[in-house]
N, C-alpha and C. Protein backbone atom coordinates (compact mmCIF):
# COMPACT_ATOMS: atom_id res chain seq x y z
N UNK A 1 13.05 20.48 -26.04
CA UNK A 1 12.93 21.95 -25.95
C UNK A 1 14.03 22.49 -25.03
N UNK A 2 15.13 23.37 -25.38
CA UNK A 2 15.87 23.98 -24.57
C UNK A 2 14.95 24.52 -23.31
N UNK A 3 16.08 24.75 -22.27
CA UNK A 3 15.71 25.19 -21.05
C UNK A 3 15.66 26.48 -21.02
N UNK A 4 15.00 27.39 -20.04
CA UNK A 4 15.32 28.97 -20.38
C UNK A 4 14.89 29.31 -18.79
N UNK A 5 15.74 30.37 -18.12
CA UNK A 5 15.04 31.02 -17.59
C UNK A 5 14.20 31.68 -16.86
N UNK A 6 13.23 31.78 -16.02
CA UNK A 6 11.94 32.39 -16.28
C UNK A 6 12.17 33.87 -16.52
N UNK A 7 11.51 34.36 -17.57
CA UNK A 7 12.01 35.79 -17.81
C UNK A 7 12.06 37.28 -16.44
N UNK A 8 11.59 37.01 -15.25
CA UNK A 8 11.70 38.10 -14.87
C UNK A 8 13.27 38.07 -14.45
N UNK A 9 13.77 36.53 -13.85
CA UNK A 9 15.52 36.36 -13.82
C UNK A 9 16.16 36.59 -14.81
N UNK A 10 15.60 36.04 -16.10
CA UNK A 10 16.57 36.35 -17.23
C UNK A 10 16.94 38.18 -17.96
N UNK A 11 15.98 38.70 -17.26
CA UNK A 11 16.14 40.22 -17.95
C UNK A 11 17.46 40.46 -16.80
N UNK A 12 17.76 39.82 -15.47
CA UNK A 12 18.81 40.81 -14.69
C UNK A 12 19.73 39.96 -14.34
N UNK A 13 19.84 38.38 -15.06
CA UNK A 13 21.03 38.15 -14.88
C UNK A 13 21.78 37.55 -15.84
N UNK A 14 22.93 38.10 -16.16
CA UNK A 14 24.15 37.29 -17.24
C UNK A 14 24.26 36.15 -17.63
N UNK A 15 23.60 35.81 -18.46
CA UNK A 15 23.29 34.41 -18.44
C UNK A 15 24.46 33.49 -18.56
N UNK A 16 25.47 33.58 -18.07
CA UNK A 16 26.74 32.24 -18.67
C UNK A 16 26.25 31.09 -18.36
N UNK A 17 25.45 30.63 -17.55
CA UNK A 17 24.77 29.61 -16.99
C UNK A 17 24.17 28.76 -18.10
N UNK A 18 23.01 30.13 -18.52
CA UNK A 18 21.85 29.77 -19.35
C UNK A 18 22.20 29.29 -20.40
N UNK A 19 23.46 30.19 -21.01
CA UNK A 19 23.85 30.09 -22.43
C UNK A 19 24.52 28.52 -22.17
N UNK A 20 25.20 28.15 -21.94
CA UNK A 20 26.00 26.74 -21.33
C UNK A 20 24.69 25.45 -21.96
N UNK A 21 23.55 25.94 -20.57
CA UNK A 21 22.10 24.95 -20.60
C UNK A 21 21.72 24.87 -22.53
N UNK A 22 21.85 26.10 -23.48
CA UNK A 22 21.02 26.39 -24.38
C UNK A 22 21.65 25.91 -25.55
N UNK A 23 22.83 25.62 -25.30
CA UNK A 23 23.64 24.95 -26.03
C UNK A 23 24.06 23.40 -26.58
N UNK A 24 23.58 23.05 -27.70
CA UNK A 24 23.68 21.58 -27.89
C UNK A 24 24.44 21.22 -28.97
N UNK A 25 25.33 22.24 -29.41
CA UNK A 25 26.72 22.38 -30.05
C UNK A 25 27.89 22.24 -29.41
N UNK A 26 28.95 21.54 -29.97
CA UNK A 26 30.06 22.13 -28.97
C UNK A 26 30.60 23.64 -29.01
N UNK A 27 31.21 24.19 -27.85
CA UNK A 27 31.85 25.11 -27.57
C UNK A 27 33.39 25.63 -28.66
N UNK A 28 32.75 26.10 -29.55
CA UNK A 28 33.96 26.35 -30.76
C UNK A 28 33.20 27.32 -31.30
N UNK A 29 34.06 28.24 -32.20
CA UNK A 29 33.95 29.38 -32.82
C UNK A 29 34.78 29.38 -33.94
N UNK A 30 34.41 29.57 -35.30
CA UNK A 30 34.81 29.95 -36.52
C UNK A 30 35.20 31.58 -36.89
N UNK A 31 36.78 31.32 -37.73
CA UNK A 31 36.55 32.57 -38.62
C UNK A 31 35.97 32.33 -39.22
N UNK A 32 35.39 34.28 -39.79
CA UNK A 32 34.69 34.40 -41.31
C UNK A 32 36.29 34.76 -42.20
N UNK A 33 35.52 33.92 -43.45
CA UNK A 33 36.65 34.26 -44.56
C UNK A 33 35.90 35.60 -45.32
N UNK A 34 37.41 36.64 -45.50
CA UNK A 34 36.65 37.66 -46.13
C UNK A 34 36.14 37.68 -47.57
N UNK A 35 36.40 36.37 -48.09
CA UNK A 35 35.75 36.03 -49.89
C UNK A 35 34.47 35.52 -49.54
N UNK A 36 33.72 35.53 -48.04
CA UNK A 36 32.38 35.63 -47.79
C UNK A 36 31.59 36.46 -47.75
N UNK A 37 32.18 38.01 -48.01
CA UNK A 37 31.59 39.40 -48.20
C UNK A 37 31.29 39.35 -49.24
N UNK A 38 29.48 39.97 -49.35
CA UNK A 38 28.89 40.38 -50.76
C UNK A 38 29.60 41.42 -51.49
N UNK A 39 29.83 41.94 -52.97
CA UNK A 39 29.96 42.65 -53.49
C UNK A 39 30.14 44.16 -53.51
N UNK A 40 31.41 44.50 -52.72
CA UNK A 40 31.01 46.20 -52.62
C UNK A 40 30.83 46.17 -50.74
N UNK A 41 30.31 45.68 -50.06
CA UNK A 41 30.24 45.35 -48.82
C UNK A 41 31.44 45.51 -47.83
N UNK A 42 31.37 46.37 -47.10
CA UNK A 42 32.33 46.15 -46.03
C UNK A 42 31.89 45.77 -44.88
N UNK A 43 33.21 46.02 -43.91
CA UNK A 43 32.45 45.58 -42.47
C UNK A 43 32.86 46.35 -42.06
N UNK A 44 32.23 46.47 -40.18
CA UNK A 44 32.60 47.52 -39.02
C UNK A 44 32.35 46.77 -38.07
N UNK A 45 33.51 46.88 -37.09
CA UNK A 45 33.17 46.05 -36.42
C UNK A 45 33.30 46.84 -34.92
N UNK A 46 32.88 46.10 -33.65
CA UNK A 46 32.56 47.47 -32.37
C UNK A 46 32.65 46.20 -31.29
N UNK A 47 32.55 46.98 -30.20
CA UNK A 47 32.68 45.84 -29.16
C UNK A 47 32.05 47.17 -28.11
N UNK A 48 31.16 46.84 -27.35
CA UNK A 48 30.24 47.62 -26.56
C UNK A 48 29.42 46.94 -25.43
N UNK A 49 29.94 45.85 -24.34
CA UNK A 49 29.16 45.23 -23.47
C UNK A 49 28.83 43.91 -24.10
N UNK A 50 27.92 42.98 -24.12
CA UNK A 50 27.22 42.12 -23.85
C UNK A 50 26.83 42.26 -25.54
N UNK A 51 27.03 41.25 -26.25
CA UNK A 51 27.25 41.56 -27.90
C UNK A 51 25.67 40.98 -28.24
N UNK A 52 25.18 40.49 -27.18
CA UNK A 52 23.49 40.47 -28.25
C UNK A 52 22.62 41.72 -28.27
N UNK A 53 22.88 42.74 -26.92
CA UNK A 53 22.25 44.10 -27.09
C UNK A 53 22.74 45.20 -28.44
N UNK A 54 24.19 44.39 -28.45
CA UNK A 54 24.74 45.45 -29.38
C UNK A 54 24.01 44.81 -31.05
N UNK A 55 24.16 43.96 -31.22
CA UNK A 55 23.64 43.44 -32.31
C UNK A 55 22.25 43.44 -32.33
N UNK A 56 21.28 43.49 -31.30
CA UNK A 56 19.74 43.78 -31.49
C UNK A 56 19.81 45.18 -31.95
N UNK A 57 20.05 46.26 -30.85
CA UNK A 57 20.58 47.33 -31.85
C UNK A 57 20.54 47.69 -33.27
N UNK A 58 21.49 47.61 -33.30
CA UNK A 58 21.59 48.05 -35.27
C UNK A 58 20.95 47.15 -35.72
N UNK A 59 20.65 45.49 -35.35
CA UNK A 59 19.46 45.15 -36.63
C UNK A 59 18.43 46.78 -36.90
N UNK A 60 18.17 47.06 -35.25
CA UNK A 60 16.50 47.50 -35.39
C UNK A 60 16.26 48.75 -36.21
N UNK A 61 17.54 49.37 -35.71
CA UNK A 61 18.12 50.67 -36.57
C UNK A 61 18.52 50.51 -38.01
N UNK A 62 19.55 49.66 -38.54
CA UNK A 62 19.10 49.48 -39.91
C UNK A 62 19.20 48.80 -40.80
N UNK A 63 18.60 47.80 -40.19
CA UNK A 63 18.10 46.77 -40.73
C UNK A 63 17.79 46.78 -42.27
N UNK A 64 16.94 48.07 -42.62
CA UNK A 64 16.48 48.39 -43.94
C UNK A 64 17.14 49.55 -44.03
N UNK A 65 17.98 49.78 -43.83
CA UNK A 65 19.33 51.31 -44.27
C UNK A 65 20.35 50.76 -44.97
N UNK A 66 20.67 49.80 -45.19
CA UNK A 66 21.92 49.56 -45.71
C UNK A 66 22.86 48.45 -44.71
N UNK A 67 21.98 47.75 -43.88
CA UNK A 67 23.00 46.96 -43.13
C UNK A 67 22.49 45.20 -43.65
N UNK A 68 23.10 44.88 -43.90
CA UNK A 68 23.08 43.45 -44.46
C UNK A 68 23.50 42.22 -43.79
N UNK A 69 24.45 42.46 -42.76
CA UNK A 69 23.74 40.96 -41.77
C UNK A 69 24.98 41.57 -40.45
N UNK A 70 24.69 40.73 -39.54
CA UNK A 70 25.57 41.21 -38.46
C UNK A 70 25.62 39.73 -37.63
N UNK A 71 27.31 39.46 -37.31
CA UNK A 71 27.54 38.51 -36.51
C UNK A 71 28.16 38.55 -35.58
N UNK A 72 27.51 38.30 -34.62
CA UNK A 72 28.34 38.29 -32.90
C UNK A 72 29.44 37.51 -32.96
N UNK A 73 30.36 37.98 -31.98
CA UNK A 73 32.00 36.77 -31.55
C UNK A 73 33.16 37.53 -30.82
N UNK A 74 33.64 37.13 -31.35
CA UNK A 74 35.16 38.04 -29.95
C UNK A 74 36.82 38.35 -30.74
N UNK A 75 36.49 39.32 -30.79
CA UNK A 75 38.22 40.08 -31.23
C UNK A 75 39.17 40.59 -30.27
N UNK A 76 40.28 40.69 -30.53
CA UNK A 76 41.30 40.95 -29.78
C UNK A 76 42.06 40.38 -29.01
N UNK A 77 41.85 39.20 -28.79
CA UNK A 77 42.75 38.02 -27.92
C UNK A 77 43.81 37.38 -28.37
N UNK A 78 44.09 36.42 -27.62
CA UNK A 78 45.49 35.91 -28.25
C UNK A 78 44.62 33.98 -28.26
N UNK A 79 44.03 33.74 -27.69
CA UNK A 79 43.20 32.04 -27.73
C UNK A 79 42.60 31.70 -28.73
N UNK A 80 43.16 30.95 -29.95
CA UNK A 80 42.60 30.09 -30.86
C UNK A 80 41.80 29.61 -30.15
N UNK A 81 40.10 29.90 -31.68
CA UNK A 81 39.13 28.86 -31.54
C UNK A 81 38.69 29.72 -29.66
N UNK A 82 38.35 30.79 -29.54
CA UNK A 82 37.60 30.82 -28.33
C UNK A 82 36.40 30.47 -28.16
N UNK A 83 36.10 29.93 -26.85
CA UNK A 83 34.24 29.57 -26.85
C UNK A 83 33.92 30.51 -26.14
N UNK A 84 32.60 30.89 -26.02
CA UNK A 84 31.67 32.04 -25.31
C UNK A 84 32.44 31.57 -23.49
N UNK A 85 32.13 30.41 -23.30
CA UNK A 85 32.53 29.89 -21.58
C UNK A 85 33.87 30.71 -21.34
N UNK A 86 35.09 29.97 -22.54
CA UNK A 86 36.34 30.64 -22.08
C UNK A 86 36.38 32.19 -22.36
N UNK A 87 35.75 33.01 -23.41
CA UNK A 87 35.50 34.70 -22.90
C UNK A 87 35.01 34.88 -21.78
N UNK A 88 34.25 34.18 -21.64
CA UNK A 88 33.45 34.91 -20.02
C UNK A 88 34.08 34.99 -18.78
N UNK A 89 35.10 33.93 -19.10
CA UNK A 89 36.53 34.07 -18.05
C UNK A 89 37.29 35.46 -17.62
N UNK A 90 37.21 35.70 -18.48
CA UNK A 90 38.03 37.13 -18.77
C UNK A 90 39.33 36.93 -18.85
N UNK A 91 39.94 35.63 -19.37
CA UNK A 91 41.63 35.24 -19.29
C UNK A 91 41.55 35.16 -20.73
N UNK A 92 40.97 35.47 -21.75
CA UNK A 92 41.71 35.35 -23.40
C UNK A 92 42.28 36.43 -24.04
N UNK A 93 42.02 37.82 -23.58
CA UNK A 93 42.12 38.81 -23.86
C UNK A 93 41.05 39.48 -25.00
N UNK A 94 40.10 38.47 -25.33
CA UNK A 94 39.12 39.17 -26.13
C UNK A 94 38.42 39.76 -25.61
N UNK A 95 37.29 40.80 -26.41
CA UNK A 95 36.37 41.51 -26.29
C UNK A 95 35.28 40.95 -26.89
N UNK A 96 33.61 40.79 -26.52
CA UNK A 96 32.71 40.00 -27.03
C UNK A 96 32.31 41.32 -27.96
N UNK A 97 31.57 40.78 -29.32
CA UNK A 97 31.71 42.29 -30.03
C UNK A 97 30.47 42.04 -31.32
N UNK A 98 30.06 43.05 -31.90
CA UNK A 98 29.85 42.30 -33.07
C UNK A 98 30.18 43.28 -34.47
N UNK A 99 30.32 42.24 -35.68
CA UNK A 99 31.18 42.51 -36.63
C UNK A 99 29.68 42.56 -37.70
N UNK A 100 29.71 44.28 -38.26
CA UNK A 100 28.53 44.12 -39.35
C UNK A 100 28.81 44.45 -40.94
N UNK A 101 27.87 43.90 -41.34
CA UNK A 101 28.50 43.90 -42.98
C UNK A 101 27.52 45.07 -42.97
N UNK A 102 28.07 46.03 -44.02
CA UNK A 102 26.77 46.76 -44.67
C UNK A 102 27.32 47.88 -46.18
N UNK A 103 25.87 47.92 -46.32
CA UNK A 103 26.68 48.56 -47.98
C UNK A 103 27.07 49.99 -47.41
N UNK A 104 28.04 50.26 -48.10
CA UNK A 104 28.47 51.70 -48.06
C UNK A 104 27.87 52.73 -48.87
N UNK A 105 27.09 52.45 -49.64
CA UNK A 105 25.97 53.65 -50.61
C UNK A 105 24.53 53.65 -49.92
N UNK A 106 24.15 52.94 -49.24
CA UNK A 106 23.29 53.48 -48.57
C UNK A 106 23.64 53.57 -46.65
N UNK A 107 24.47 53.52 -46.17
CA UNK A 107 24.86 54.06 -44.53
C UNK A 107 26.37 53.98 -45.00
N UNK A 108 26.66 54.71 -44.11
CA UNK A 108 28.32 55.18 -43.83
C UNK A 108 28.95 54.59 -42.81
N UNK A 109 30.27 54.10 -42.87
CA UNK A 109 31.05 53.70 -41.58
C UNK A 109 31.09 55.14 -40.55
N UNK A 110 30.92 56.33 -40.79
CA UNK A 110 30.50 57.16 -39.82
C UNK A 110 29.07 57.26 -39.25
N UNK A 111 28.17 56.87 -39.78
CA UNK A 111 27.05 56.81 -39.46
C UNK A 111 26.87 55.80 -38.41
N UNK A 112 27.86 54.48 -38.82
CA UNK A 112 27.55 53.23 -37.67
C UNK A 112 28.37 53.62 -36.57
N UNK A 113 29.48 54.17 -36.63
CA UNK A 113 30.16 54.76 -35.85
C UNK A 113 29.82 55.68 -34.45
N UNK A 114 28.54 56.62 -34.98
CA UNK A 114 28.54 58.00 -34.80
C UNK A 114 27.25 57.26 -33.57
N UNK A 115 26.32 55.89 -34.21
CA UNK A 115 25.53 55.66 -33.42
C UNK A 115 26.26 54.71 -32.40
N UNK A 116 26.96 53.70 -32.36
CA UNK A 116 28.09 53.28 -31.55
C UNK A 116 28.23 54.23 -30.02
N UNK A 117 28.66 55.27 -30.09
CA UNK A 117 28.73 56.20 -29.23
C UNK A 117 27.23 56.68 -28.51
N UNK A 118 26.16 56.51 -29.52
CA UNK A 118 24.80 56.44 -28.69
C UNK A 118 23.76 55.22 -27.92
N UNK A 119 24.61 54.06 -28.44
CA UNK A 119 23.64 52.80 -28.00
C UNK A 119 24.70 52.02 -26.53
N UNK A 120 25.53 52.93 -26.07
CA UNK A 120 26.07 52.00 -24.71
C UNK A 120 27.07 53.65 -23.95
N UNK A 121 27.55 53.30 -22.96
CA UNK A 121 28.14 54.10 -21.92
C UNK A 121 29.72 53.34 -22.26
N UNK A 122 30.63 54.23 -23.03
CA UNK A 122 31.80 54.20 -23.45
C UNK A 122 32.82 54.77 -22.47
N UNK A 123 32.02 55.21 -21.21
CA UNK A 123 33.20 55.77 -20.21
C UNK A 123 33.26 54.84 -18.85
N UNK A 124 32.90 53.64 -19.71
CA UNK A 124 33.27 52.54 -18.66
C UNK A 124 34.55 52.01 -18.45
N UNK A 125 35.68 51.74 -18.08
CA UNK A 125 36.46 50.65 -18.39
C UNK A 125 36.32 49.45 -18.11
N UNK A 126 36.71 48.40 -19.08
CA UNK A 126 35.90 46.92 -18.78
C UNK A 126 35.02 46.60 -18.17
N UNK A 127 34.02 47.61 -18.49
CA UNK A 127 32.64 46.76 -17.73
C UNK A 127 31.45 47.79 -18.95
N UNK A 128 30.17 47.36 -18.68
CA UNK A 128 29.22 48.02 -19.11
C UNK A 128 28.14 47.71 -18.56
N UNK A 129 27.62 48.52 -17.98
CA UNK A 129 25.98 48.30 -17.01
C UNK A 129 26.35 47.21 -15.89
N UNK A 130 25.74 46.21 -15.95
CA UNK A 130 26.47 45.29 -14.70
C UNK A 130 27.48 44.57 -15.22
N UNK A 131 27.58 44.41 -16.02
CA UNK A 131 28.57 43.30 -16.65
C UNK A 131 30.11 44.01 -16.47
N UNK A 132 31.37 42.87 -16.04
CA UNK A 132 32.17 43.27 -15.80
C UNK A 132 33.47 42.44 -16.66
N UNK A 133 34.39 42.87 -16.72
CA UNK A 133 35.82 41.85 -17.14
C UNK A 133 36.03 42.80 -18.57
N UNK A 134 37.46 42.42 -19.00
CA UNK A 134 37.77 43.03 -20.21
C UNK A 134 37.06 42.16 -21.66
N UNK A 135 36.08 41.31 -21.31
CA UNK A 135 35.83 41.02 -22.27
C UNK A 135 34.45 42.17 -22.79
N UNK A 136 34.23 42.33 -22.02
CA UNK A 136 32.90 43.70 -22.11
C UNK A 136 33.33 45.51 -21.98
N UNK A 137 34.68 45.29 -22.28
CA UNK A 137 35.15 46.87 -23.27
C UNK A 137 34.73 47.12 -24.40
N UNK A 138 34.86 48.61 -24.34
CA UNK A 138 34.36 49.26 -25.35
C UNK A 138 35.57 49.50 -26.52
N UNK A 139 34.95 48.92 -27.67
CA UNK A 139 36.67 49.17 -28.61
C UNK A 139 35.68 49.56 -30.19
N UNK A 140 36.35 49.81 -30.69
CA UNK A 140 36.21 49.92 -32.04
C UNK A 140 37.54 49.73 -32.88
N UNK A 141 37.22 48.42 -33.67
CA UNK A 141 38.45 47.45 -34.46
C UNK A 141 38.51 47.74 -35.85
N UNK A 142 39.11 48.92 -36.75
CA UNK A 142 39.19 49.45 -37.81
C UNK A 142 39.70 48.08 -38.58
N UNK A 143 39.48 48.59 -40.06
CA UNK A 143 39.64 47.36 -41.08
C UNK A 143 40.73 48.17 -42.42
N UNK A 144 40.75 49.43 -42.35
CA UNK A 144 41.61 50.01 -42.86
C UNK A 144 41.93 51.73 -42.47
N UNK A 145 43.03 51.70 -43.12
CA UNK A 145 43.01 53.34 -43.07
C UNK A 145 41.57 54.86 -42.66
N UNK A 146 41.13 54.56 -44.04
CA UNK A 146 40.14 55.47 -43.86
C UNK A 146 39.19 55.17 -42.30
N UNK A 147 39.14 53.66 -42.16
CA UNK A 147 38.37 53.70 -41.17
C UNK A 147 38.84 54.01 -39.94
N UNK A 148 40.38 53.92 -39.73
CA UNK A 148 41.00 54.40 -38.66
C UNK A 148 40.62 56.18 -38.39
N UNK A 149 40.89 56.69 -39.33
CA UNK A 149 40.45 58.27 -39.22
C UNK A 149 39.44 58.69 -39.05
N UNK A 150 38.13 57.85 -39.64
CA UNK A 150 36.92 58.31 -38.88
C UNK A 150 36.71 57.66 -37.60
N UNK A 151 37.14 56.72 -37.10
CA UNK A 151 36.91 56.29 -36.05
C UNK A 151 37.93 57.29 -35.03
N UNK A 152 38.74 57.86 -35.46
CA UNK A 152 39.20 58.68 -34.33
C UNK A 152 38.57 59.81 -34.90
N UNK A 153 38.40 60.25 -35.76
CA UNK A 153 37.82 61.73 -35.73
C UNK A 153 35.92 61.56 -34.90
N UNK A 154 35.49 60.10 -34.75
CA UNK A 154 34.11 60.48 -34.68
C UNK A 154 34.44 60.47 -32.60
N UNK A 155 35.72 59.54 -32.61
CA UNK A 155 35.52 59.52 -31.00
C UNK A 155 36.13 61.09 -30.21
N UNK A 156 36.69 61.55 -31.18
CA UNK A 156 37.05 62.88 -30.39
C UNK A 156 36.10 64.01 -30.61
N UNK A 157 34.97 63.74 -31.34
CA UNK A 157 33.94 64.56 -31.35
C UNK A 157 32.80 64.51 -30.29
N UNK A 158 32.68 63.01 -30.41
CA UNK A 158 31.77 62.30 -29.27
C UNK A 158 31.99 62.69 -27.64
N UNK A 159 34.02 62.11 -27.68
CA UNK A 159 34.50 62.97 -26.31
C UNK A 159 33.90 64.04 -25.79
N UNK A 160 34.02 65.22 -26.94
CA UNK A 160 33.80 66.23 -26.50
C UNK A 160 32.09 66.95 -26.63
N UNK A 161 31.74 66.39 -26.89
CA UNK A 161 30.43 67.16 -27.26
C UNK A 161 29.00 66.31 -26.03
N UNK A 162 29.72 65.19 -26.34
CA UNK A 162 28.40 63.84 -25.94
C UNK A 162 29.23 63.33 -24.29
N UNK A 163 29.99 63.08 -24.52
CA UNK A 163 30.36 62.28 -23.07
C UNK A 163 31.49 63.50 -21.95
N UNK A 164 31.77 64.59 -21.93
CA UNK A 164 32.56 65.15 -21.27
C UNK A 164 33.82 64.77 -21.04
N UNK A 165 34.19 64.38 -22.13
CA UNK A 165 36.09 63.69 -22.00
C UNK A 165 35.96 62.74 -21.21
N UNK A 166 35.27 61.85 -21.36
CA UNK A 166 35.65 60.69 -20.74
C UNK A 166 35.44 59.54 -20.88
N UNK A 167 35.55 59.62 -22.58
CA UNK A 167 35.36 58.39 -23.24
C UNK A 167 36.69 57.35 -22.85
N UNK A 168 36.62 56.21 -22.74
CA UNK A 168 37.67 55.34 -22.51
C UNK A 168 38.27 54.33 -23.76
N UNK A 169 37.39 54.30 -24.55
CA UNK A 169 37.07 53.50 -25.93
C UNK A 169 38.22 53.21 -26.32
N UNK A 170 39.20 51.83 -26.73
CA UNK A 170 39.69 51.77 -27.48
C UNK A 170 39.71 52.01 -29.58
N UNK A 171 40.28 52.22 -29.95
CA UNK A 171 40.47 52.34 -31.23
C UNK A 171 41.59 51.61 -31.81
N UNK A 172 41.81 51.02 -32.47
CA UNK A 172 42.86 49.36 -32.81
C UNK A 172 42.36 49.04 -33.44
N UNK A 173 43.28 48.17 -34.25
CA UNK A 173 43.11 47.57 -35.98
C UNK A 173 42.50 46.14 -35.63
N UNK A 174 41.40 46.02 -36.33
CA UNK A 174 40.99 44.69 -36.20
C UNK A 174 41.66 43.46 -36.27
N UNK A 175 41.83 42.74 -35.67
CA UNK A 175 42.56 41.06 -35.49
C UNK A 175 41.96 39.71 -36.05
N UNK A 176 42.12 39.05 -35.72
CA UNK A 176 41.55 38.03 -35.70
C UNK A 176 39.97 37.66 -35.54
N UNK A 177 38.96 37.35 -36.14
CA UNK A 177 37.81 37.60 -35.48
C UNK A 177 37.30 35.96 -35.54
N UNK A 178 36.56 35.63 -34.47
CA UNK A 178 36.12 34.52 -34.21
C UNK A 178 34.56 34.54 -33.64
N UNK A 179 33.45 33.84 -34.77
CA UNK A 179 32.08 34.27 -34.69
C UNK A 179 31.72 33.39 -33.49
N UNK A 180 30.64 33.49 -32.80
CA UNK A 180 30.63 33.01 -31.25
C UNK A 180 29.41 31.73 -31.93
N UNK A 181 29.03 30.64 -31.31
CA UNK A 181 28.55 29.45 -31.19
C UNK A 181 26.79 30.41 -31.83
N UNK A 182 26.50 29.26 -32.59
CA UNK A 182 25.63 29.67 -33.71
C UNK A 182 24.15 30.24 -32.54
N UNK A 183 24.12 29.67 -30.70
CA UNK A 183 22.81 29.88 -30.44
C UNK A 183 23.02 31.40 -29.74
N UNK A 184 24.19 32.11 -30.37
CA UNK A 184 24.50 33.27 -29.87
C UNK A 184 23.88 34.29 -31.15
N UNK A 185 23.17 34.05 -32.33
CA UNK A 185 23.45 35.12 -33.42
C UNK A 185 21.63 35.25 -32.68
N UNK A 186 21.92 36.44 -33.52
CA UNK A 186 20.44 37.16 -33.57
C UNK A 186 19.38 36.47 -32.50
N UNK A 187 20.50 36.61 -31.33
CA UNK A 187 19.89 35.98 -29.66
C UNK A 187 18.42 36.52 -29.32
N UNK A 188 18.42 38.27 -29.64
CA UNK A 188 17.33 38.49 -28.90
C UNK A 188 15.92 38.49 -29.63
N UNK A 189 16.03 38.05 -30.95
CA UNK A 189 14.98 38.06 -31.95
C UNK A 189 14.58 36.61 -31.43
N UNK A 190 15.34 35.79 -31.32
CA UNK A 190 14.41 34.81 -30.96
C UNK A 190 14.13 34.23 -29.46
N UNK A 191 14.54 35.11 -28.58
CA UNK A 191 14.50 34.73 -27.08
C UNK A 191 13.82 36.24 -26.55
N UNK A 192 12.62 36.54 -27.27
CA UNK A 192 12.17 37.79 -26.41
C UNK A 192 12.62 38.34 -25.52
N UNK A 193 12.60 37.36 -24.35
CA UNK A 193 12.48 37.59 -22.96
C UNK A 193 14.06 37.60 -22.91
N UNK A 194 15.24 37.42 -23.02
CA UNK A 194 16.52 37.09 -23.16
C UNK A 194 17.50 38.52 -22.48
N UNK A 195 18.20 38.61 -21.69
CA UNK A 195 18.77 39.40 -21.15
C UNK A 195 19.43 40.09 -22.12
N UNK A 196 18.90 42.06 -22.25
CA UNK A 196 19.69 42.75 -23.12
C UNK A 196 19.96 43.67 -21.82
N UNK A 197 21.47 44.20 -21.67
CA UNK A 197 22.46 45.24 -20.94
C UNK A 197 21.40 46.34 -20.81
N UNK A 198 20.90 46.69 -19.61
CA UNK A 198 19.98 48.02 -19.23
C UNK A 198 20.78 49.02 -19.96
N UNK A 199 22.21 49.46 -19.87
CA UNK A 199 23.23 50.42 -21.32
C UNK A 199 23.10 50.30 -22.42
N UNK A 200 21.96 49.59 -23.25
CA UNK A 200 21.64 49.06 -24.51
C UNK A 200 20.84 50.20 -24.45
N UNK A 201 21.01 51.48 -25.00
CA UNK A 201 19.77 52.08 -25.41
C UNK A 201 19.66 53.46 -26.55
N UNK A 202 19.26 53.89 -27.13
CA UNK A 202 19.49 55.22 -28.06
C UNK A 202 19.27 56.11 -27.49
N UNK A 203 20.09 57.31 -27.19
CA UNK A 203 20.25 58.13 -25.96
C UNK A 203 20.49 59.20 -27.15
N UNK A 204 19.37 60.20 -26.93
CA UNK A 204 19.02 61.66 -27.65
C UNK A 204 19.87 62.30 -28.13
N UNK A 205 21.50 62.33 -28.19
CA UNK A 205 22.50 63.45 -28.49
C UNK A 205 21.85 64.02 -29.65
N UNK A 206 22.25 65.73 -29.79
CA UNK A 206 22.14 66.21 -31.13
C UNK A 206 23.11 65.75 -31.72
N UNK A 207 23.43 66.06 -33.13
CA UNK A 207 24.31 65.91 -33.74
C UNK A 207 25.56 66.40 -34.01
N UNK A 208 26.48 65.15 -34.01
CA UNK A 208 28.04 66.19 -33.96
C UNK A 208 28.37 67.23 -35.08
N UNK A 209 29.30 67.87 -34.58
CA UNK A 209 29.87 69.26 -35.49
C UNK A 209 31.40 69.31 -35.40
């Protein structure tokens, strides 16, 4: 039986420790090939703190809307093959993030977008809630054109309406993506008790205009 914890430590501290203990894989990370996307399916991909809050998240939200699977890992670096240990360094230049498939006829890349800006504090630089280093920036990693334009048209709405100009968020073309060690996916569904970012949360904005 893996080790864990006791949950009142594990809700307030970062687990690099834990994750290390929980691990009986080696430390390696795979691309996804994109002839692994279902039919019609795109992706979006975000980087917002501590990538199991972000990925509990939108399961819970929509799960049954149109989102079809979501995998944690780290974009933007320059280190083949990163492991969760060497991100946590903060020397690869990645961001821990997660990358979601979902159909586009039932949710919109503005829709995942638009909530992005409501489930974490984007006027952080490299850090979010306690968590610190550039691997826990806030970015959003477009996959084409169109998505470049809503992703800047949704962050200069957000700027201004939701955060008082002082969003910090990158916006950049997606890279390389490398999915994080398999006891990282859908972390908090099966570790209840499992540390999610106190900035993990759906925060009331009305809606942009």
């Amino acid at each position: 039986m893996p080790f864990t914890l006791p949950p009142f430590i594990a809700r307030f501290v970062r687990p690099t420790m834990q994750s290390t203990m929980l691990s009986v894989a080696p430390e390696t990370s795979h691309a996804i090939p994109a002839s692994s996307l279902p039919a019609g399916a795109q992706l979006c991909t975000v980087a917002a703190g501590c990538y199991w809050g972000v990925e509990h998240s939108y399961r819970r939200h929509f799960g049954d809307k149109g989102l079809l699977d979501v995998r944690v890992g780290f974009i933007g670096g320059d280190l083949e093959h990163p492991s969760y240990r060497a991100v946590c360094g903060g020397k690869t230049g990645h961001a821990e993030a997660a990358q979601l498939v979902f159909d586009p006829t039932k949710v919109s890349y503005r829709q995942l977008i638009e909530f992005f800006y409501k489930i974490h504090d984007p006027t952080t630089l490299n850090a979010q809630g306690p968590d610190t280093g550039p691997q826990y920036r806030s970015g959003i990693f477009f996959h084409d054109e169109e998505q470049e334009k809503i992703a800047n048209e949704v962050t200069e709405k957000a700027n201004e309406q939701w955060w008082k100009g002082a969003i910090v968020t990158e916006v950049t073309p997606a890279g390389k993506w490398w999915s994080a060690e398999e006891y990282h996916q859908n972390y908090l569904t099966k570790n209840k008790d499992g540390y999610e970012c106190p900035s993990h949360f759906l925060r009331p904005f009305p809606a942009l205009v």
